[in-house]
PDB file of N, CA and C in Angstrom:
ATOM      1  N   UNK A   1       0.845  -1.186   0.000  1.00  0.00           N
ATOM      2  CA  UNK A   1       0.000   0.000   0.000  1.00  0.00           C
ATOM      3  C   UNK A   1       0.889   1.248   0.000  1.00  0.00           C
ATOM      4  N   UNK A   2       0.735   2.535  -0.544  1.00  0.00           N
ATOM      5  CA  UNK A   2       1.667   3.260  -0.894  1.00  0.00           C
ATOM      6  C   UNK A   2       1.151   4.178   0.895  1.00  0.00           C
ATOM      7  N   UNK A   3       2.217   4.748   0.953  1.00  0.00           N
ATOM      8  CA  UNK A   3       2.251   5.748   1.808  1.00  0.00           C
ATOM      9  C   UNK A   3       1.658   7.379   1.618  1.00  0.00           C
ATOM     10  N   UNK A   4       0.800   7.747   2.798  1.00  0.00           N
ATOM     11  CA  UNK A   4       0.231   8.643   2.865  1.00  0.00           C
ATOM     12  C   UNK A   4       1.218   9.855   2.583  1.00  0.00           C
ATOM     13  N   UNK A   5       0.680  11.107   2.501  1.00  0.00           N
ATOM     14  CA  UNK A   5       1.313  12.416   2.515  1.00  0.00           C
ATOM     15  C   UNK A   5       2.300  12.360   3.822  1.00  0.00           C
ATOM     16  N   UNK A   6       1.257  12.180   4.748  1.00  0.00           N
ATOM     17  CA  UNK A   6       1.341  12.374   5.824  1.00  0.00           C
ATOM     18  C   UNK A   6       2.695  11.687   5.971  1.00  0.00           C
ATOM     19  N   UNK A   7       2.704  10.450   5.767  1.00  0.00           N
ATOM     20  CA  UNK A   7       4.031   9.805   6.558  1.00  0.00           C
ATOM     21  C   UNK A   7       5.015  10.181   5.921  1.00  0.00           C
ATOM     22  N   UNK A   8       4.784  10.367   3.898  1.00  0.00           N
ATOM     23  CA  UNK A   8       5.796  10.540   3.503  1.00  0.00           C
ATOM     24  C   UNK A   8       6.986  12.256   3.908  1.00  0.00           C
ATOM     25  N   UNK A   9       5.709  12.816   4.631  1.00  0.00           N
ATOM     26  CA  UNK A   9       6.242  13.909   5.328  1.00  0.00           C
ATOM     27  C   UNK A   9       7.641  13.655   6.597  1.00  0.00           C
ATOM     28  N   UNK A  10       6.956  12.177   7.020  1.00  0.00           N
ATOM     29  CA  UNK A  10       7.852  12.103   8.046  1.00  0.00           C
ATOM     30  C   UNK A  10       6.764  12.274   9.529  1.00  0.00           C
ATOM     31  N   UNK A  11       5.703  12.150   8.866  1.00  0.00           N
ATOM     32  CA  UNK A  11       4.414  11.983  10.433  1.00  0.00           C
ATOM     33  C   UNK A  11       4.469  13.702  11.194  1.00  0.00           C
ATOM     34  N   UNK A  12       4.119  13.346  12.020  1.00  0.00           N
ATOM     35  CA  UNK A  12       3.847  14.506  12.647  1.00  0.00           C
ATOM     36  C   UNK A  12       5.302  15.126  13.423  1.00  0.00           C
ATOM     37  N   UNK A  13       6.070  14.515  13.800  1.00  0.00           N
ATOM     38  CA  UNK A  13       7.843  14.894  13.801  1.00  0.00           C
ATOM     39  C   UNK A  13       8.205  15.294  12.668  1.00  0.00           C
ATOM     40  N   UNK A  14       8.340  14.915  11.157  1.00  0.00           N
ATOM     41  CA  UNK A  14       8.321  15.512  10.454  1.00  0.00           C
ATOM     42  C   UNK A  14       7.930  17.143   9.989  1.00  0.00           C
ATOM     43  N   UNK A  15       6.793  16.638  10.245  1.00  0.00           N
ATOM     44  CA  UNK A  15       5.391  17.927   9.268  1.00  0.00           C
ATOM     45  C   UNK A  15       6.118  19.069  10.980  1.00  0.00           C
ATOM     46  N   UNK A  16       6.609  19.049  12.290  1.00  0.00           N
ATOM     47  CA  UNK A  16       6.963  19.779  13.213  1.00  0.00           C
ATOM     48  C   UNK A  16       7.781  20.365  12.734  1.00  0.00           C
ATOM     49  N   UNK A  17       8.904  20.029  12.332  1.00  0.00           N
ATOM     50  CA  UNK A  17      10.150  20.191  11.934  1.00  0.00           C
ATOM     51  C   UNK A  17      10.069  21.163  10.236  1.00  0.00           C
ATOM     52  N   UNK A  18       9.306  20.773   9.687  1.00  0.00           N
ATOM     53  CA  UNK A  18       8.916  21.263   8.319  1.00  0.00           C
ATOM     54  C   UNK A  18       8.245  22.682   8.805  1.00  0.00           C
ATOM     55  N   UNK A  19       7.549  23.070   9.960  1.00  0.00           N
ATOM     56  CA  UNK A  19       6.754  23.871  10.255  1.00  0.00           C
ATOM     57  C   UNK A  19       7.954  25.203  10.811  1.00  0.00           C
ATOM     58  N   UNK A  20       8.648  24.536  11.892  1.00  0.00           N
ATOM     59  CA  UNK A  20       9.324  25.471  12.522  1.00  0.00           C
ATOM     60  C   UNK A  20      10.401  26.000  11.334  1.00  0.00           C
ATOM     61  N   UNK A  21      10.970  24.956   9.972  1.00  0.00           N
ATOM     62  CA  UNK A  21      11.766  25.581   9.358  1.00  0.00           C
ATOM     63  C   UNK A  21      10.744  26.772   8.702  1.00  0.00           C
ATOM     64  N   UNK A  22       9.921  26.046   7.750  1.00  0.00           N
ATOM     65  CA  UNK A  22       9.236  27.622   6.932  1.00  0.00           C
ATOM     66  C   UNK A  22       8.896  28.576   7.692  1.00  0.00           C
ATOM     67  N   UNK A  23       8.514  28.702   9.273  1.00  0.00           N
ATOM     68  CA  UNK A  23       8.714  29.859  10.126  1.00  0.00           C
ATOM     69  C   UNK A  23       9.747  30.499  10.133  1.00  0.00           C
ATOM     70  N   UNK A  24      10.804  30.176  10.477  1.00  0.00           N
ATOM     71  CA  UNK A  24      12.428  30.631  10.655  1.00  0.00           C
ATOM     72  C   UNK A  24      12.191  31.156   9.662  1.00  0.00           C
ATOM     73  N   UNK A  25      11.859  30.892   7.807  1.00  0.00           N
ATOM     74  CA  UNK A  25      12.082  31.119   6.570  1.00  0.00           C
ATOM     75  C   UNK A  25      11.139  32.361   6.743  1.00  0.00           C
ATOM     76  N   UNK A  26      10.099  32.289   7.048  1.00  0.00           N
ATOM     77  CA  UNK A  26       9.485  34.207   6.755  1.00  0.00           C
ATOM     78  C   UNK A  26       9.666  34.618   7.829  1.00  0.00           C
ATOM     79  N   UNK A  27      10.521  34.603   9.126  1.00  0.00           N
ATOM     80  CA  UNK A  27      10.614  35.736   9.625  1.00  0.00           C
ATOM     81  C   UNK A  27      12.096  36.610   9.178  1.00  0.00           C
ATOM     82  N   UNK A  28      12.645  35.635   8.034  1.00  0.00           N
ATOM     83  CA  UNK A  28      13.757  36.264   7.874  1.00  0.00           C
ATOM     84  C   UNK A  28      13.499  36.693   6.024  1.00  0.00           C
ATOM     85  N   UNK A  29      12.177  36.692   5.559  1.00  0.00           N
ATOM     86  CA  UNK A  29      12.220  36.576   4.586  1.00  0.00           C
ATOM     87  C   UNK A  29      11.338  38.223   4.598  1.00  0.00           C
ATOM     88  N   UNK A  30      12.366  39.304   3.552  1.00  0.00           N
ATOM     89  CA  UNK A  30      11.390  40.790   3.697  1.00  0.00           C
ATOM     90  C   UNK A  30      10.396  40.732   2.994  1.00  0.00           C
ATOM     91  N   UNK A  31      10.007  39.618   2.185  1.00  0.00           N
ATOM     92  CA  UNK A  31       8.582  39.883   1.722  1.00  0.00           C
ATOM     93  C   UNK A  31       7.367  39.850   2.830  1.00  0.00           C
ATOM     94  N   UNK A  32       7.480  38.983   3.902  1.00  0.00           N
ATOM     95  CA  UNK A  32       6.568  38.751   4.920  1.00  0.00           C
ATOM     96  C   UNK A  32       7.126  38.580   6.173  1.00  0.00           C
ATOM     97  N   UNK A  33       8.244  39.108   6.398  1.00  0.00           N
ATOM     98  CA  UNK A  33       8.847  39.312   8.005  1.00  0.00           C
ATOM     99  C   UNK A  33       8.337  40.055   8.707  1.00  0.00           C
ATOM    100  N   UNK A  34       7.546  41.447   8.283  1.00  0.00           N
ATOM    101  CA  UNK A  34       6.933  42.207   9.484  1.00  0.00           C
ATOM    102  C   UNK A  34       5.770  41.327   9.380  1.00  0.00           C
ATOM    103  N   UNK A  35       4.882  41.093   8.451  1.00  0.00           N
ATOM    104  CA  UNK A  35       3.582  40.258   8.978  1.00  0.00           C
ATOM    105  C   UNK A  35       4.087  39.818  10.210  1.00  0.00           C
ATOM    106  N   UNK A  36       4.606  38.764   9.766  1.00  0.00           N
ATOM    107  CA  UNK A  36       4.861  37.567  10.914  1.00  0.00           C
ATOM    108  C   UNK A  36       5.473  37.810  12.035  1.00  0.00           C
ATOM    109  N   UNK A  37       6.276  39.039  12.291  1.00  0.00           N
ATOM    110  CA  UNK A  37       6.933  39.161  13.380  1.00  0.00           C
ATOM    111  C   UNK A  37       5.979  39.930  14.381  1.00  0.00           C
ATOM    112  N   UNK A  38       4.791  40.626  13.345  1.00  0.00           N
ATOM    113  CA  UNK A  38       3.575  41.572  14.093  1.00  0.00           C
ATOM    114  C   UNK A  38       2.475  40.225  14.350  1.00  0.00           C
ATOM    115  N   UNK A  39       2.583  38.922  14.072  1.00  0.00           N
ATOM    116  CA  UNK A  39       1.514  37.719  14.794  1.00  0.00           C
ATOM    117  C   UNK A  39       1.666  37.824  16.469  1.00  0.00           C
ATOM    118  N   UNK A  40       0.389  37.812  16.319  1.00  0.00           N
ATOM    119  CA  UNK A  40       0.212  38.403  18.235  1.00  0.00           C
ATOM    120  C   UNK A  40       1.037  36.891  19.052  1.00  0.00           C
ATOM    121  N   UNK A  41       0.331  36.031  18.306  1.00  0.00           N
ATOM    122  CA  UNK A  41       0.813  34.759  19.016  1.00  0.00           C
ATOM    123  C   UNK A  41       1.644  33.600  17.937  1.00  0.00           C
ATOM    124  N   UNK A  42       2.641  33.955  17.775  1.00  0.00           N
ATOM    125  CA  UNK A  42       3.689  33.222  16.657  1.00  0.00           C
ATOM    126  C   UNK A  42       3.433  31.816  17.271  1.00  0.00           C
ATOM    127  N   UNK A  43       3.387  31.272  18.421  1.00  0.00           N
ATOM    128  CA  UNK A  43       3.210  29.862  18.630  1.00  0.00           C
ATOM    129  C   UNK A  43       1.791  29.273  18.510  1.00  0.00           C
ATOM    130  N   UNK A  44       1.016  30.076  18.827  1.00  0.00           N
ATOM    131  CA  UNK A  44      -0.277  29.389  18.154  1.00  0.00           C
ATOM    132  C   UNK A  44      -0.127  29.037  16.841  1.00  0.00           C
ATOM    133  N   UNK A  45       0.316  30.316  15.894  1.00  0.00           N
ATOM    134  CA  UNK A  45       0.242  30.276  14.684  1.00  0.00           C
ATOM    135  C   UNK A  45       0.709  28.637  13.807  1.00  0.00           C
ATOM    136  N   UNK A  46       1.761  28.678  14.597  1.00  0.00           N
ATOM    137  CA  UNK A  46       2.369  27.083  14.730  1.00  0.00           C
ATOM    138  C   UNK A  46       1.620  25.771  14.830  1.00  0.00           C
ATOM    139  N   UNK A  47       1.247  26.106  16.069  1.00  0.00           N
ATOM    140  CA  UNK A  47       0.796  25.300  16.321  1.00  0.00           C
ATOM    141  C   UNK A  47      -0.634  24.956  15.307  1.00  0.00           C
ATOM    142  N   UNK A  48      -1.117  25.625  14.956  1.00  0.00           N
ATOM    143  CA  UNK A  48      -2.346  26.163  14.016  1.00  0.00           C
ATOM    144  C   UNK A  48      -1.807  25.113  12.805  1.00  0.00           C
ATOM    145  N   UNK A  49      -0.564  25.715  12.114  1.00  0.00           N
ATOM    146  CA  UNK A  49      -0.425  25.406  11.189  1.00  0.00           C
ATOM    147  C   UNK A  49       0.167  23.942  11.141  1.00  0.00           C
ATOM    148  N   UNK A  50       0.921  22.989  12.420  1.00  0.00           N
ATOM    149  CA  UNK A  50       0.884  21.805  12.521  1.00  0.00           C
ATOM    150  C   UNK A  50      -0.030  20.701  12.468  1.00  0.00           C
ATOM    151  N   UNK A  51      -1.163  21.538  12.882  1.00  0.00           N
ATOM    152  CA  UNK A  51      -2.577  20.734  13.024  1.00  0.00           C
ATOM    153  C   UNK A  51      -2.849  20.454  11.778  1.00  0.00           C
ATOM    154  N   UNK A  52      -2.940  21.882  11.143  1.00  0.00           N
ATOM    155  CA  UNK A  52      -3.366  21.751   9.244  1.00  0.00           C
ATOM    156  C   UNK A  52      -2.308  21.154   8.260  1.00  0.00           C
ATOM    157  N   UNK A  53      -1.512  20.879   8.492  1.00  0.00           N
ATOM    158  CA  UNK A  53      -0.274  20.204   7.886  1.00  0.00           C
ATOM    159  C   UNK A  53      -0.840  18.950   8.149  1.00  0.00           C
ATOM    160  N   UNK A  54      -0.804  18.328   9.644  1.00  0.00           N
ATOM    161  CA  UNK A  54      -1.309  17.541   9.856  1.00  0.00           C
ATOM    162  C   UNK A  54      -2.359  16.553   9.365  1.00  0.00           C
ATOM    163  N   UNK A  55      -3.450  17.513   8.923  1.00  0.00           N
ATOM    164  CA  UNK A  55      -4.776  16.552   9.219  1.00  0.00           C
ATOM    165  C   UNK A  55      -4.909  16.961   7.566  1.00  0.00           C
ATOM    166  N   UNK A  56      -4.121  18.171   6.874  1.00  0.00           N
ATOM    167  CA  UNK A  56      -4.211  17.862   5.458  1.00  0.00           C
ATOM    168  C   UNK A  56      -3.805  17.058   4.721  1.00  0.00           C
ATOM    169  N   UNK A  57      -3.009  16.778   4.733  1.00  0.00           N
ATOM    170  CA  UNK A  57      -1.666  15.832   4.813  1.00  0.00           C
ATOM    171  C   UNK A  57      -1.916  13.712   5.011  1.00  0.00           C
ATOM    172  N   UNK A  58      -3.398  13.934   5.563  1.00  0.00           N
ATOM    173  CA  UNK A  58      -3.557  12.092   6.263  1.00  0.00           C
ATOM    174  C   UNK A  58      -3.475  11.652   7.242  1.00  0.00           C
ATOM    175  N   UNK A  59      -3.018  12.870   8.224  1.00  0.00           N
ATOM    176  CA  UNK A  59      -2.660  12.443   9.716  1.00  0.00           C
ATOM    177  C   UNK A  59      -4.042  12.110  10.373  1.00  0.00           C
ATOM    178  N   UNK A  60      -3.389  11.711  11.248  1.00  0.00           N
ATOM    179  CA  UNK A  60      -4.616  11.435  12.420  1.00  0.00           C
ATOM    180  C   UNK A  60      -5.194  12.428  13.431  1.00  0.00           C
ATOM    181  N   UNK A  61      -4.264  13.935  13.361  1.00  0.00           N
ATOM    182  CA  UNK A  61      -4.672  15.030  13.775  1.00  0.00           C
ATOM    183  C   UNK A  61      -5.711  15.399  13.322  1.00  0.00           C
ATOM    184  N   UNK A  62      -6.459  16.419  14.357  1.00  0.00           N
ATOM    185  CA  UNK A  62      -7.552  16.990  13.874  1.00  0.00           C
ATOM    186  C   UNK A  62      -6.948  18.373  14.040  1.00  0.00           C
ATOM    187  N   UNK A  63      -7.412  19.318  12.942  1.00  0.00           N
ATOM    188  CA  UNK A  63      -7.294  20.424  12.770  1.00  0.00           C
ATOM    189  C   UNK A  63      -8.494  21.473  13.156  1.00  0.00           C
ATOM    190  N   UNK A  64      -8.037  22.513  14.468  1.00  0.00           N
ATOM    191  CA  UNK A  64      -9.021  22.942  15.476  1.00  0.00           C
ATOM    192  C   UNK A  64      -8.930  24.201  15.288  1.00  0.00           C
ATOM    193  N   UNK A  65      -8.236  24.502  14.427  1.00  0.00           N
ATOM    194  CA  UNK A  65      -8.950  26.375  13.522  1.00  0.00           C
ATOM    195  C   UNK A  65      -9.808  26.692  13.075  1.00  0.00           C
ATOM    196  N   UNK A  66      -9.597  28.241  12.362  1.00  0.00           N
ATOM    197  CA  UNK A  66     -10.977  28.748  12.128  1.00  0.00           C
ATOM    198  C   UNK A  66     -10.255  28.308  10.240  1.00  0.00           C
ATOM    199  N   UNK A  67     -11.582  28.420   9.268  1.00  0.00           N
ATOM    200  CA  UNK A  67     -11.146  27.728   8.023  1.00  0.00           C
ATOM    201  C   UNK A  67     -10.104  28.486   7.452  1.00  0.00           C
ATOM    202  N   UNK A  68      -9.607  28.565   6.348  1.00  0.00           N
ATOM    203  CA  UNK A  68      -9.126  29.261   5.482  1.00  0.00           C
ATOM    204  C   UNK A  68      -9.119  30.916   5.008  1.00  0.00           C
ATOM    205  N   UNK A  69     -10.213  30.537   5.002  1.00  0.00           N
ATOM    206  CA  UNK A  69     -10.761  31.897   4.212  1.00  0.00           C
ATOM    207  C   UNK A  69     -11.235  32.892   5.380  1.00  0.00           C
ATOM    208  N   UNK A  70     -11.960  32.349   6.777  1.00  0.00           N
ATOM    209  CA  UNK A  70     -11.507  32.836   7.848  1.00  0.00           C
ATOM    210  C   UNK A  70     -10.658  33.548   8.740  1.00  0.00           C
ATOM    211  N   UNK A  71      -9.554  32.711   8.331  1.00  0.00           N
ATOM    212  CA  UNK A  71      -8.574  33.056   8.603  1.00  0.00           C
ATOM    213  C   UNK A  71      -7.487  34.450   8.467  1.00  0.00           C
ATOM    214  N   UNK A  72      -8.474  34.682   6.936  1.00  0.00           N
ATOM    215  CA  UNK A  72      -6.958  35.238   6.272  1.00  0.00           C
ATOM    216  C   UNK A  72      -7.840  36.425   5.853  1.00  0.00           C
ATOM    217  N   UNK A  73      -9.441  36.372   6.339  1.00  0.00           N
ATOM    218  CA  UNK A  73     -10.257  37.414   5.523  1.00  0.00           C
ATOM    219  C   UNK A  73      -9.545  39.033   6.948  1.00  0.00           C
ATOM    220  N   UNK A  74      -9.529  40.121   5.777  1.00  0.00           N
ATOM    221  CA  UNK A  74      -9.008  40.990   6.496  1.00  0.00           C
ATOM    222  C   UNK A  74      -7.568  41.560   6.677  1.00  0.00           C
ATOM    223  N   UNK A  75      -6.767  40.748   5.961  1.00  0.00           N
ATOM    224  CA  UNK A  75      -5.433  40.471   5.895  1.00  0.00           C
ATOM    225  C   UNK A  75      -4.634  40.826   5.090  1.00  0.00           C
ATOM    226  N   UNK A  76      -5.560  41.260   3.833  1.00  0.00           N
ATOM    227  CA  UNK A  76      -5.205  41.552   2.504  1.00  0.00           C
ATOM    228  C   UNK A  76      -3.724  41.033   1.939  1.00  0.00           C
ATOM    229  N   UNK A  77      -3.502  39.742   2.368  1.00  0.00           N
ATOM    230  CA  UNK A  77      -2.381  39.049   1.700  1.00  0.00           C
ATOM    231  C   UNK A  77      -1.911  38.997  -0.260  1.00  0.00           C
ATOM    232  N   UNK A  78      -0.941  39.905  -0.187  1.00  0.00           N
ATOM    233  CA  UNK A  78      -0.817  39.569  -1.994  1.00  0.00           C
ATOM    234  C   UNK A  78      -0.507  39.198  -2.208  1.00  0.00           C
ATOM    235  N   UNK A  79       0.019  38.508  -3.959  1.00  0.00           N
ATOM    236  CA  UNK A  79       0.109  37.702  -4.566  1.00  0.00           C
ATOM    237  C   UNK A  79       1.640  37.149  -4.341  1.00  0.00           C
ATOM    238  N   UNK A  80       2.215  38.747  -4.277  1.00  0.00           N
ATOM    239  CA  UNK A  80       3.528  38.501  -4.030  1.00  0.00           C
ATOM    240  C   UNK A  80       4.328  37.955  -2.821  1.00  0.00           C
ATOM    241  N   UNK A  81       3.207  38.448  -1.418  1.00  0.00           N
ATOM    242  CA  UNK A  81       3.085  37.732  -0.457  1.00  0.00           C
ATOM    243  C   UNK A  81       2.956  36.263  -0.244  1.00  0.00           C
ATOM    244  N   UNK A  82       1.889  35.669  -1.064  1.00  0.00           N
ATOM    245  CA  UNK A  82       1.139  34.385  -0.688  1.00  0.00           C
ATOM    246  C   UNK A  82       2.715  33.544  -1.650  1.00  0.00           C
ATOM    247  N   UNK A  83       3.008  33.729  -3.061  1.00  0.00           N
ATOM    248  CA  UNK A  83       4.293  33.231  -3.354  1.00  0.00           C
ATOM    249  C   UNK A  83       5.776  33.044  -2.805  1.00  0.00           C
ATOM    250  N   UNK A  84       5.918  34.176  -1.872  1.00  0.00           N
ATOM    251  CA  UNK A  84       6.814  34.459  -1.176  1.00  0.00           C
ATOM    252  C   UNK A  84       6.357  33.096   0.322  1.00  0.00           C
ATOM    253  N   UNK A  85       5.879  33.009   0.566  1.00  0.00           N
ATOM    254  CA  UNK A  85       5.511  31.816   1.598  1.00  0.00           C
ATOM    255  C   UNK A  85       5.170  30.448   0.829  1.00  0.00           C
ATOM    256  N   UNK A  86       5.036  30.253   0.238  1.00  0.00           N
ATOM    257  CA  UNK A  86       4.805  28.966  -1.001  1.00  0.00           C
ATOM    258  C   UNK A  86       6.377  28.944  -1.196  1.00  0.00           C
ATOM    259  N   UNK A  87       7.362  29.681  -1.380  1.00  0.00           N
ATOM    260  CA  UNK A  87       8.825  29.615  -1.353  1.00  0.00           C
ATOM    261  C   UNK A  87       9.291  29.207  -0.720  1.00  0.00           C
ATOM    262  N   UNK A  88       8.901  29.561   0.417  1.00  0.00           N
ATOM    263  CA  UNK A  88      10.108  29.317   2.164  1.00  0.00           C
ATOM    264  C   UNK A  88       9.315  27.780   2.227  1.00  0.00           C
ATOM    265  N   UNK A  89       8.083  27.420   2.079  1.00  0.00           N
ATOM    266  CA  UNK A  89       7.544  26.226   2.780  1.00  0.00           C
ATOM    267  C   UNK A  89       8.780  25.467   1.746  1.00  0.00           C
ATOM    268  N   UNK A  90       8.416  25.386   0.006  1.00  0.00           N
ATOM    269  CA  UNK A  90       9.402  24.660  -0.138  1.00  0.00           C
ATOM    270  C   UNK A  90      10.599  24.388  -0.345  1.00  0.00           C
ATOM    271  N   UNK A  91      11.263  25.706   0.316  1.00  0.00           N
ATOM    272  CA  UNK A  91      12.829  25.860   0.765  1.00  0.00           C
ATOM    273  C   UNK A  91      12.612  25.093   1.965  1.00  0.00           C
ATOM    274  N   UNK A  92      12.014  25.347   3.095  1.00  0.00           N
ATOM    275  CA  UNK A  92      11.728  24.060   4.132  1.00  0.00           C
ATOM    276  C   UNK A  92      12.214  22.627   3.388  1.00  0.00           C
ATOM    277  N   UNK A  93      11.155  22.194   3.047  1.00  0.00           N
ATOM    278  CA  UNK A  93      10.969  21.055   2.211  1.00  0.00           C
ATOM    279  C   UNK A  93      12.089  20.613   1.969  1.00  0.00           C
ATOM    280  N   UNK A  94      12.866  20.973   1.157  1.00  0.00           N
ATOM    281  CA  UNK A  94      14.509  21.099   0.954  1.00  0.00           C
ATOM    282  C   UNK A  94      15.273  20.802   1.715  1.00  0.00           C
ATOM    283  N   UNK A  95      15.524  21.760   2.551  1.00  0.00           N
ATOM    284  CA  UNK A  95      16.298  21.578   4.043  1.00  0.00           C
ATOM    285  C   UNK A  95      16.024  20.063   4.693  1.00  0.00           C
ATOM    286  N   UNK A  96      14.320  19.752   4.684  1.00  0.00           N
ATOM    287  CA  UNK A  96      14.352  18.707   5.516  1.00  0.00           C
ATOM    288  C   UNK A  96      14.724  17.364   4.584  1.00  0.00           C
ATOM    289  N   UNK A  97      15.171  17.333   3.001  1.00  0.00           N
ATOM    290  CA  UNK A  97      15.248  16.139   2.333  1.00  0.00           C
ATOM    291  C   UNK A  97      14.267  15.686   2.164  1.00  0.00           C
ATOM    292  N   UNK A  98      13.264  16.404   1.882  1.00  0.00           N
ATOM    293  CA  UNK A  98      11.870  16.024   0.845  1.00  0.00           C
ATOM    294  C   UNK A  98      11.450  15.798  -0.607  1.00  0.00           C
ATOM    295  N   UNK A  99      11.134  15.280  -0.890  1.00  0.00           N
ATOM    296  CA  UNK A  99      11.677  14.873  -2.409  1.00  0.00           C
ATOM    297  C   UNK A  99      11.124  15.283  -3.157  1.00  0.00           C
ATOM    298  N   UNK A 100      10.958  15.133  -4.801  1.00  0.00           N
ATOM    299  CA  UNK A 100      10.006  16.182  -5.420  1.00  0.00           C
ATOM    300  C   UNK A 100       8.756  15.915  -5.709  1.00  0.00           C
ATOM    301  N   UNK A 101       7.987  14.838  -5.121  1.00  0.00           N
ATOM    302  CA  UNK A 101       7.089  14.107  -5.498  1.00  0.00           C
ATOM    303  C   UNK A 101       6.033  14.973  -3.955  1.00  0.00           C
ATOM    304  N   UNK A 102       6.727  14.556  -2.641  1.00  0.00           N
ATOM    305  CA  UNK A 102       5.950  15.284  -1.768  1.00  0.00           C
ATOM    306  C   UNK A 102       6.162  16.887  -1.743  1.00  0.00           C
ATOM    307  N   UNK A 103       7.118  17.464  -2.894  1.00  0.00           N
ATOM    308  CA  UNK A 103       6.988  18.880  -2.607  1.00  0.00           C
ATOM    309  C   UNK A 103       5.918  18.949  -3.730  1.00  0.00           C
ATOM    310  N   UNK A 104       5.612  17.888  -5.020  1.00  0.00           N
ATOM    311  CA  UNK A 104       4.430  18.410  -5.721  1.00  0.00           C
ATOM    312  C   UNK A 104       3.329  18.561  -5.083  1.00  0.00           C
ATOM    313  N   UNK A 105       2.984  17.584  -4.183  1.00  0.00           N
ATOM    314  CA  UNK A 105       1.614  17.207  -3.494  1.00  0.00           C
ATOM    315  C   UNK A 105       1.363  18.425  -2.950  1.00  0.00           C
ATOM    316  N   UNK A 106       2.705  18.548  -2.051  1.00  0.00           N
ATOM    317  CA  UNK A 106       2.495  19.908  -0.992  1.00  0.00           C
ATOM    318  C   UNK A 106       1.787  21.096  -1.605  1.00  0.00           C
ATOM    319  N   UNK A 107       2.889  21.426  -3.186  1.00  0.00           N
ATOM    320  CA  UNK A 107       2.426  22.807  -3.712  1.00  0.00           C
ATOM    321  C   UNK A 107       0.999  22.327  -4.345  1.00  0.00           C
ATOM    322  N   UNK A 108       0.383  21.457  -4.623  1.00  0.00           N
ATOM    323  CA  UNK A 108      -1.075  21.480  -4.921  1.00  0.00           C
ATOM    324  C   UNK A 108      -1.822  21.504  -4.455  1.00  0.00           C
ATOM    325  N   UNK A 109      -1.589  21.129  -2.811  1.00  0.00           N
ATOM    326  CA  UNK A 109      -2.676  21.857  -1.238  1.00  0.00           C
ATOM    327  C   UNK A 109      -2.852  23.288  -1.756  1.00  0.00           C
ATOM    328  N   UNK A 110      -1.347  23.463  -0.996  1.00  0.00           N
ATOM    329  CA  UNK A 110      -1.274  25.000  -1.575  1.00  0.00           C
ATOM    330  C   UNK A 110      -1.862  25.847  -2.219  1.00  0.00           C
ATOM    331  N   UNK A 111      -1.846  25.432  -3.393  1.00  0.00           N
ATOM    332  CA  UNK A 111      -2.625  26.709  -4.625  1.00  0.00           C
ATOM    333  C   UNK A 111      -3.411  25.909  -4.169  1.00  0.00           C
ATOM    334  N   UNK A 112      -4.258  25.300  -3.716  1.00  0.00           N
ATOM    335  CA  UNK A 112      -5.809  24.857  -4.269  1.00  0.00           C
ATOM    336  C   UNK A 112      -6.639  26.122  -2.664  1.00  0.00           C
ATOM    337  N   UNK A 113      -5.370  26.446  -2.317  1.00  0.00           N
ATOM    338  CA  UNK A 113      -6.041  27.047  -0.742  1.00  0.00           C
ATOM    339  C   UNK A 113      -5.848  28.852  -1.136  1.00  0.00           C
ATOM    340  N   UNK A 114      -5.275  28.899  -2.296  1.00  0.00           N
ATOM    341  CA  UNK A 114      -4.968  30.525  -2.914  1.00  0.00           C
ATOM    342  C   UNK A 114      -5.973  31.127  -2.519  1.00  0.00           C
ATOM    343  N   UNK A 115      -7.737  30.822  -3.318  1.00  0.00           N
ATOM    344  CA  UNK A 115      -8.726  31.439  -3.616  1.00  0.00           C
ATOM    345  C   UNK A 115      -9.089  32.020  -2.010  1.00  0.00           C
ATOM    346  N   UNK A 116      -8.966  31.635  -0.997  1.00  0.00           N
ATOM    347  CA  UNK A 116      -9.121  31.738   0.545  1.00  0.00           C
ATOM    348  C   UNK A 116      -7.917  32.237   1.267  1.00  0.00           C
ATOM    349  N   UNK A 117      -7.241  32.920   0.799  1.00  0.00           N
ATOM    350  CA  UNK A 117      -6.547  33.544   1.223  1.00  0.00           C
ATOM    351  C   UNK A 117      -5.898  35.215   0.543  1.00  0.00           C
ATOM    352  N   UNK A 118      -5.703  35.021  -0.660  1.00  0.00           N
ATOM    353  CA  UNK A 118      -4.956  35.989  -1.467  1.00  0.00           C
ATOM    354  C   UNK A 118      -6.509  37.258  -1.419  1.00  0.00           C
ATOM    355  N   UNK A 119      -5.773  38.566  -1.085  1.00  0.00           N
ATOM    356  CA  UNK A 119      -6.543  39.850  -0.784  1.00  0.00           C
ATOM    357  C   UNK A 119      -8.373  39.217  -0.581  1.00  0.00           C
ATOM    358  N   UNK A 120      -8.173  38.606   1.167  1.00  0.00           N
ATOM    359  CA  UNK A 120      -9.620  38.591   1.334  1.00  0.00           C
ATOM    360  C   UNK A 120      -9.850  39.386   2.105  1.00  0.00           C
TER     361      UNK A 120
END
């Protein structure tokens, strides 16, 4: 049986490790370093985004946020923004020895989550 996203991530140690790198990656990245350095709670955010890694991904996590489009309505994230973080995740990716098969999967979550996020 082939392996889930999820594991091929490396499970939830993995998808952790994948999380805290693309963090490190935009707070040092000037397209979206003040966003992120102005997140009231950078460890929720984390934690937020482990869950959804998580439970997008095949895990057995449940993901206990508010949706997408929720999320981000108000935020006016641009294009150049939302690419600029689609970068660092798979410069992450990289770093952790992810291969190009789970960085395709990854970037097709991704854009499929654009419409709910980009200037809502």
């Amino acid at each position: 049986m082939a392996k889930t996203l999820y594991e091929r991530l490396g499970g939830a140690d993995g998808i952790a490790r994948l999380v805290e790198d693309a963090v490190d990656a935009h707070l040092s990245n000037p397209v979206v370093k003040t966003r992120c350095e102005n997140t009231k709670d950078i460890e929720h955010a984390k934690k937020m985004s482990r869950e959804f890694f998580c439970a997008g991904a095949g895990g057995p996590e449940t993901y206990t946020g508010r949706d997408m489009l929720a999320a981000h309505r108000g935020m006016n994230i641009s294009e150049q923004e939302y690419v600029a973080v689609v970068d660092d995740i798979l410069g992450a990716m990289d770093k952790n020895n992810l291969g190009a098969d789970e960085k395709k999967d990854v970037l097709a979550i991704l854009y499929s989550l654009k419409g709910d996020i980009i200037r809502v």
